[in-house]
Protein backbone atom coordinates (compact mmCIF):
# COMPACT_ATOMS: atom_id res chain seq x y z
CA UNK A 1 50.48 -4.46 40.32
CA UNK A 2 50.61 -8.17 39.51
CA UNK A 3 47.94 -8.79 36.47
CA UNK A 4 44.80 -10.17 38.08
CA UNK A 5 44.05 -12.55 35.40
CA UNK A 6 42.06 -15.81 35.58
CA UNK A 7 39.73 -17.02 38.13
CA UNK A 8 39.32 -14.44 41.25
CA UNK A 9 36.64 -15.54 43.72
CA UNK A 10 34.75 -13.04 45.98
CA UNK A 11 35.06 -14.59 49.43
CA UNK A 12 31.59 -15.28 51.60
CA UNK A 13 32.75 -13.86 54.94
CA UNK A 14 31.53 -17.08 57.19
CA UNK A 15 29.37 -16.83 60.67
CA UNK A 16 28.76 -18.93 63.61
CA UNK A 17 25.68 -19.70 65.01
CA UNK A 18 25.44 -16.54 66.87
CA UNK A 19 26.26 -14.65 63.44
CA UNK A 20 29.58 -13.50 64.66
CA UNK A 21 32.61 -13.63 62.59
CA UNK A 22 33.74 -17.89 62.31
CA UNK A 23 37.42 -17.29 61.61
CA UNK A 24 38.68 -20.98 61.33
CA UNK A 25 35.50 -21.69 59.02
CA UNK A 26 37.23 -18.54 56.66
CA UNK A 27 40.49 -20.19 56.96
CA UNK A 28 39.14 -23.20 55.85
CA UNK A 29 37.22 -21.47 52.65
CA UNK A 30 40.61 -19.81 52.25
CA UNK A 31 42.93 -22.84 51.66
CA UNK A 32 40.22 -24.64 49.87
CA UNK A 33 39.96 -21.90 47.02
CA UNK A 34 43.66 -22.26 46.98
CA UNK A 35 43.93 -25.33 46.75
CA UNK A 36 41.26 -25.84 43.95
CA UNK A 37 43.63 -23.66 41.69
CA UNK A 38 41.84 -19.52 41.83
CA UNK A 39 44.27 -17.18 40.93
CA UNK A 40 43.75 -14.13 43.19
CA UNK A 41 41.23 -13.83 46.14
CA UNK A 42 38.57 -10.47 46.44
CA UNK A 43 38.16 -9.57 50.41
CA UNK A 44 34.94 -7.89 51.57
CA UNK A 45 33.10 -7.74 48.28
CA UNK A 46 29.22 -7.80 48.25
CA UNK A 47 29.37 -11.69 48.19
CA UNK A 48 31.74 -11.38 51.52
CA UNK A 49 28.46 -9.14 53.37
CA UNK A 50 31.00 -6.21 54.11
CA UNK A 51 27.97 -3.55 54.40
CA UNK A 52 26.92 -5.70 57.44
CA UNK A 53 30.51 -5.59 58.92
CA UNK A 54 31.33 -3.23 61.62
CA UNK A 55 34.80 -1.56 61.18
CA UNK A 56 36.76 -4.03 63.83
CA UNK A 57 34.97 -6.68 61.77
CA UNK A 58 36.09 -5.69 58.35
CA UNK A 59 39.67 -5.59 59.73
CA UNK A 60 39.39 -8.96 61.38
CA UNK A 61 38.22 -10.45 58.26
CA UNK A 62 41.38 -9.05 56.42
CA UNK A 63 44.27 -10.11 58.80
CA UNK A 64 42.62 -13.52 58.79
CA UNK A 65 42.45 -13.87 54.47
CA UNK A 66 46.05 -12.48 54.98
CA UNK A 67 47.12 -15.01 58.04
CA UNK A 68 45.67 -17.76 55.84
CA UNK A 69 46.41 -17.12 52.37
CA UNK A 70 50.28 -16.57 53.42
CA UNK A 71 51.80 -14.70 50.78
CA UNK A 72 50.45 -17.85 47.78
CA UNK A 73 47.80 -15.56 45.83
CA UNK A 74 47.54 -11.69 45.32
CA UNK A 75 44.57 -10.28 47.34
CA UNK A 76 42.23 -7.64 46.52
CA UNK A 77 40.17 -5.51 48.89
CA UNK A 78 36.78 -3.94 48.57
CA UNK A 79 36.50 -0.30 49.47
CA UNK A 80 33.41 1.41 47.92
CA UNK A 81 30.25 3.49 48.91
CA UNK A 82 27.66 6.03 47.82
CA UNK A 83 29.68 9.01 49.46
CA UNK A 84 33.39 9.61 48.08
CA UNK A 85 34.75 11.55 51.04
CA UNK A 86 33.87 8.38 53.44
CA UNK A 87 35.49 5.94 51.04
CA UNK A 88 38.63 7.94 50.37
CA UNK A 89 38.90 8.51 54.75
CA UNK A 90 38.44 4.51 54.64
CA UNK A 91 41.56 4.29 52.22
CA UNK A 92 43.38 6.35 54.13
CA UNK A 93 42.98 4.53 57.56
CA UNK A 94 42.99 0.75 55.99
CA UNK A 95 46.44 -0.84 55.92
CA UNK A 96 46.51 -2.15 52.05
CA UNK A 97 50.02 -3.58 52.27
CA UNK A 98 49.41 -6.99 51.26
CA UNK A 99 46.99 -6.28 48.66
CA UNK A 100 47.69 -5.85 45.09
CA UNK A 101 44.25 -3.26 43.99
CA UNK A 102 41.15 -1.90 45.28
CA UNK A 103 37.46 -3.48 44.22
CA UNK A 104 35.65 0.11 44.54
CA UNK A 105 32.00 -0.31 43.43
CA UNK A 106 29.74 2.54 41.57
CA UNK A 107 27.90 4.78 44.00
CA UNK A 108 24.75 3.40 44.71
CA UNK A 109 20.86 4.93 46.01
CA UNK A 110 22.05 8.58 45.12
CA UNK A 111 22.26 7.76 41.46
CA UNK A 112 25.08 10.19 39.97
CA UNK A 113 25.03 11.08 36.93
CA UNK A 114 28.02 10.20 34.04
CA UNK A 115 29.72 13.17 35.28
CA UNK A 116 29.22 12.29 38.77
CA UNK A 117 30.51 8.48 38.53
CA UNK A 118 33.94 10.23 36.73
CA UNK A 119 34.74 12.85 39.38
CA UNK A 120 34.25 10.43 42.27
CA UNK A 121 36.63 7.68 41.15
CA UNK A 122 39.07 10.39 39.49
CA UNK A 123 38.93 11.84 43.59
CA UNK A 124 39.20 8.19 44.83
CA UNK A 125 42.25 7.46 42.68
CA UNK A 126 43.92 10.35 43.07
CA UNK A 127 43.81 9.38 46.65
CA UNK A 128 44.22 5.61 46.83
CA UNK A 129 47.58 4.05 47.66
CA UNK A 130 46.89 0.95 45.53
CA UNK A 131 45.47 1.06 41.43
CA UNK A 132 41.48 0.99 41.31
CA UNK A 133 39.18 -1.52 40.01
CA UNK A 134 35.92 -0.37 38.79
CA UNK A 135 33.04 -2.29 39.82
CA UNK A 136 29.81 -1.91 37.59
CA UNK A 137 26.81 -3.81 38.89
CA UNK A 138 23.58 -1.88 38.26
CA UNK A 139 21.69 -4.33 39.27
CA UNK A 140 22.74 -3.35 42.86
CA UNK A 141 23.47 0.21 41.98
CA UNK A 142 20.41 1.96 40.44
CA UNK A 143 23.02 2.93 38.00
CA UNK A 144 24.57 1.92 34.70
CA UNK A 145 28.10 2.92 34.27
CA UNK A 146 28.90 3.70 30.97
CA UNK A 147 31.76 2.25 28.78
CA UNK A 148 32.48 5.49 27.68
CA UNK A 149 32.49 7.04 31.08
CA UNK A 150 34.68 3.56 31.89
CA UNK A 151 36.87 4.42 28.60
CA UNK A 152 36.83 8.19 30.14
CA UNK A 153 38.62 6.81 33.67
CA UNK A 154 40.79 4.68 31.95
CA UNK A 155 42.40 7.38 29.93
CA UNK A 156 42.98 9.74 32.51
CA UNK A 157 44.34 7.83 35.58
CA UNK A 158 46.78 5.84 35.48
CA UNK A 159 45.48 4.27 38.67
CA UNK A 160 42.67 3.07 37.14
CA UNK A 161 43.56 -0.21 35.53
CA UNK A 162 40.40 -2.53 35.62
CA UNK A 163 36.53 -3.15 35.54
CA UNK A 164 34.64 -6.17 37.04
CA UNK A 165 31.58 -5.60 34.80
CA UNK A 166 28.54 -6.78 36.09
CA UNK A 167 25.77 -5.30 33.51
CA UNK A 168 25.01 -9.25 32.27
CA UNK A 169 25.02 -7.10 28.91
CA UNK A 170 27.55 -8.95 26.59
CA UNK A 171 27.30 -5.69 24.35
CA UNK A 172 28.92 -3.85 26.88
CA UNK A 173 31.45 -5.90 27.82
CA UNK A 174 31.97 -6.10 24.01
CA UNK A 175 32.45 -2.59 23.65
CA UNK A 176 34.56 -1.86 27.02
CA UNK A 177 37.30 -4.45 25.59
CA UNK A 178 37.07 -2.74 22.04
CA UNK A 179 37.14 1.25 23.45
CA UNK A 180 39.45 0.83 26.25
CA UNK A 181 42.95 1.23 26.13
CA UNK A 182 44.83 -2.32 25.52
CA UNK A 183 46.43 -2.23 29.18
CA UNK A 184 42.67 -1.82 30.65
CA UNK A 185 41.64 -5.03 31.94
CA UNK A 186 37.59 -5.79 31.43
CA UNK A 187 36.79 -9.05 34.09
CA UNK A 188 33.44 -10.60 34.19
CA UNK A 189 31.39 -9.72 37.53
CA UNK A 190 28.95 -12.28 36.83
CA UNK A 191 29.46 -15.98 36.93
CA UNK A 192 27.27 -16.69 33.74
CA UNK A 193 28.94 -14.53 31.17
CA UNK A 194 32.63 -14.80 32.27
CA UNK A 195 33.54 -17.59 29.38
CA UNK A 196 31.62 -15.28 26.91
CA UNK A 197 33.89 -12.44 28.34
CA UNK A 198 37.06 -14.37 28.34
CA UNK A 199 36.21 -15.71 24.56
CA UNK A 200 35.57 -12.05 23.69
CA UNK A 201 38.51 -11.03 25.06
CA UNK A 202 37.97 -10.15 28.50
CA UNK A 203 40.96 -11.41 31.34
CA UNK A 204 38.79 -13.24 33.79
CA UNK A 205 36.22 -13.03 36.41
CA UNK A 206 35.46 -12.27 40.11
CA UNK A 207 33.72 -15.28 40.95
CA UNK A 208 30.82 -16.01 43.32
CA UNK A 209 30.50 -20.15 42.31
CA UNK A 210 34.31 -20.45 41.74
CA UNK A 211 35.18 -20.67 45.89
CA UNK A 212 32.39 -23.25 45.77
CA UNK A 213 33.77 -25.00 43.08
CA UNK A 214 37.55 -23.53 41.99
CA UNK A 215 39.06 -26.82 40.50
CA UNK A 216 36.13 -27.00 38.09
CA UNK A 217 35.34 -23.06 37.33
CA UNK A 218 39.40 -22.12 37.04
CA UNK A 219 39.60 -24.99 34.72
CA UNK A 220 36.94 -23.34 32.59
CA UNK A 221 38.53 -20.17 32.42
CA UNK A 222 42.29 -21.22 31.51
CA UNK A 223 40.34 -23.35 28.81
CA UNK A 224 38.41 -20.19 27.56
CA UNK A 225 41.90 -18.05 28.26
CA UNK A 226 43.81 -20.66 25.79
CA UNK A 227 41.00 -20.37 23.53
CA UNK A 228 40.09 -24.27 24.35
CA UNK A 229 36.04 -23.54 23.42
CA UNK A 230 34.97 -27.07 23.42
CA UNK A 231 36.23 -27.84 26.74
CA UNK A 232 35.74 -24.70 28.54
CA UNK A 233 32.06 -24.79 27.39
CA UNK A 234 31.71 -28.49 28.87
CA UNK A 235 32.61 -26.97 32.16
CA UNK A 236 30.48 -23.75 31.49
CA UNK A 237 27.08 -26.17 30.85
CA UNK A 238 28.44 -28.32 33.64
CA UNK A 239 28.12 -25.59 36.09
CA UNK A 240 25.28 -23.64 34.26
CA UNK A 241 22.33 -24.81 36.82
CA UNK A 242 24.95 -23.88 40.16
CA UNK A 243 25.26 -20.51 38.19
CA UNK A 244 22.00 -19.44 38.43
CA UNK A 245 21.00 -21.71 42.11
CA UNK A 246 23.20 -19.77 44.19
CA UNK A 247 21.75 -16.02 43.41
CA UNK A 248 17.92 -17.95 42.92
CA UNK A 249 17.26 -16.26 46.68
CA UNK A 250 19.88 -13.54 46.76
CA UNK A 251 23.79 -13.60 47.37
CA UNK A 252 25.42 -15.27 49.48
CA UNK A 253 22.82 -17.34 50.69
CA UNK A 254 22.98 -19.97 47.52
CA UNK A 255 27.09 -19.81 47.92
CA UNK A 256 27.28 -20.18 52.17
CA UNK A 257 24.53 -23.26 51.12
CA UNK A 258 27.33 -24.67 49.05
CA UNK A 259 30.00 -24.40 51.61
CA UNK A 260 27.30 -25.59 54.09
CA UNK A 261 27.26 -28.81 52.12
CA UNK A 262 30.82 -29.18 51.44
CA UNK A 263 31.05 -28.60 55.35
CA UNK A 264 33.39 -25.79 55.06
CA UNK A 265 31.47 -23.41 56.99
CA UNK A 266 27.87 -22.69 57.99
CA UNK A 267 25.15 -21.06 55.54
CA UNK A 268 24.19 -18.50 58.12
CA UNK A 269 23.96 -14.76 56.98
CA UNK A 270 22.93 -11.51 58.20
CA UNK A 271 20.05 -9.45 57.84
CA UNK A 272 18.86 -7.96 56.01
CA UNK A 273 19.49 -11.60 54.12
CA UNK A 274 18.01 -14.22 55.51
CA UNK A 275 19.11 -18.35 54.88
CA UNK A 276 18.45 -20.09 51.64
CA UNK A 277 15.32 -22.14 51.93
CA UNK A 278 15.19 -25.61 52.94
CA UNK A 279 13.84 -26.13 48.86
CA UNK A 280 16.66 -24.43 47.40
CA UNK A 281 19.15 -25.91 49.53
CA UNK A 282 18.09 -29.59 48.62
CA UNK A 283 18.55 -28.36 45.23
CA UNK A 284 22.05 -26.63 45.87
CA UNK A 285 22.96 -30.02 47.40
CA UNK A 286 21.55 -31.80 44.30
CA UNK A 287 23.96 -30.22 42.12
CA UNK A 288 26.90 -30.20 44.21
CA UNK A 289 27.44 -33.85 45.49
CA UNK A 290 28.46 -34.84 41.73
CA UNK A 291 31.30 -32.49 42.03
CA UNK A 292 32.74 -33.52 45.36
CA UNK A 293 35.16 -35.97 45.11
CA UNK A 294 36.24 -35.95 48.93
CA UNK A 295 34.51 -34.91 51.95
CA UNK A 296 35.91 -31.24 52.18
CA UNK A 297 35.68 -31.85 56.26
């Protein structure tokens, strides 16, 4: 596996008016993430609405990241649920030849216990073609995933090589990069504590803001990768308010109202979302049009 390090972004899957699948608008967020400098792309994360996705869907979104990112970045795919038979049948019927891992989130509404987190990504790996990234977002969840049950995986699969951490607890990031082993790769899962991460030690992040802004936010994190702290915190305040706009009203309504105003795509989204408010979208807009250089259309 190429090292995922830097700036990954956590594609919004865009939707037309009648909320079906708007593949030149994804081409379009595609190149531009390129182009702004990100360093790998995530396909069919929570940001990208993949529980709302029917299976023809989900496939339709990945030939077209794959048609349009051409070979330039290494892609990652989400495959993750609350029951491990259905996600390891998914791996098994998914054609993961162009991607370089699996995004495979912590089982969620049945609440495992410790035990129960280990044995279903041990099964998972054991099965999957492609090395595993952990995805810890208990927010989402019901669930906290231990570093020690983390440092647990990490030892005993050699399949396991990652964890986008998404606790917002610095302390356990802190204590994932100190207990895992050195090859384990700890990347920030939340937009507003990947410098800390990266200062701390971390490798990167799985952005939600970095599509909507990748020049600026993959800047920040080379800075905070070279151990530039002054300038990677200039970009980190610059960006603060956007940080916390987009997930004001859940995610990805604040991120399909940035590409709405860059006019990349639509900011539609499916139920059970609903569209950012009229208020928070002036607001998004607010913060945006400083950044934008060019019209993006």
């Amino acid at each position: 596996m190429k090292e995922l390090v830097g700036t990954g972004v956590a594609l919004i899957t865009p939707f037309r008016e009648d909320l079906s699948i708007d593949i030149d608008a994804l081409h379009k967020v595609v190149n531009y993430s390129i182009d702004g400098g990100v360093d790998y792309l995530v396909v069919l994360g929570t940001t990208g609405e993949s529980v709302t996705l029917t299976k023809d869907e989900k496939q339709l979104v990945i030939d077209t990241v794959t048609i349009a990112n051409a070979g330039r970045l290494p892609l990652v795919v989400g495959v993750g649920g609350n029951s491990t038979h259905s996600v390891i049948e998914e791996l098994q019927t998914l054609d993961l030849t162009n991607f370089e891992a699996i995004l495979s989130v912590s089982p969620y509404y049945n609440k495992p216990t410790q035990e129960g987190v280990f044995r279903h990504f041990m099964a998972i790996a054991n099965a999957a073609p492609k090395p595993i990234i952990l995805y810890n977002v208990p927010g989402r969840t019901g669930s906290n995933m231990l570093p020690s049950t983390v440092k647990r995986l990490a030892e005993e699969s050699q399949n396991i090589v990652a964890i986008k951490e998404a606790s917002g607890s610095m302390v356990q990031v802190q204590e994932l990069i100190e207990t895992c082993p050195k090859n384990f790769q700890v990347i920030s899962g939340d937009d507003i504590t990947a410098l800390p991460t990266v200062l701390a030690g971390g490798v990167g992040v799985i952005s939600v803001l970095g599509q909507g802004l990748p020049s600026e936010f993959s800047h920040m994190i080379r800075a905070g990768l070279n151990h530039e702290v002054d300038e990677a915190y200039r970009y980190h305040y610059a960006m603060q308010e956007g940080m916390e706009l987009i997930f004001q009203e859940g995610n990805p309504a604040g991120i399909k109202a940035i590409f709405e105003v860059l006019g990349l795509s639509r900011a539609s989204v499916r139920l059970p979302l609903v569209e950012a408010s009229e208020q928070l979208k002036n607001k998004i807009s607010d913060f945006v049009r400083p950044f934008v250089k060019v019209a993006a259309n």
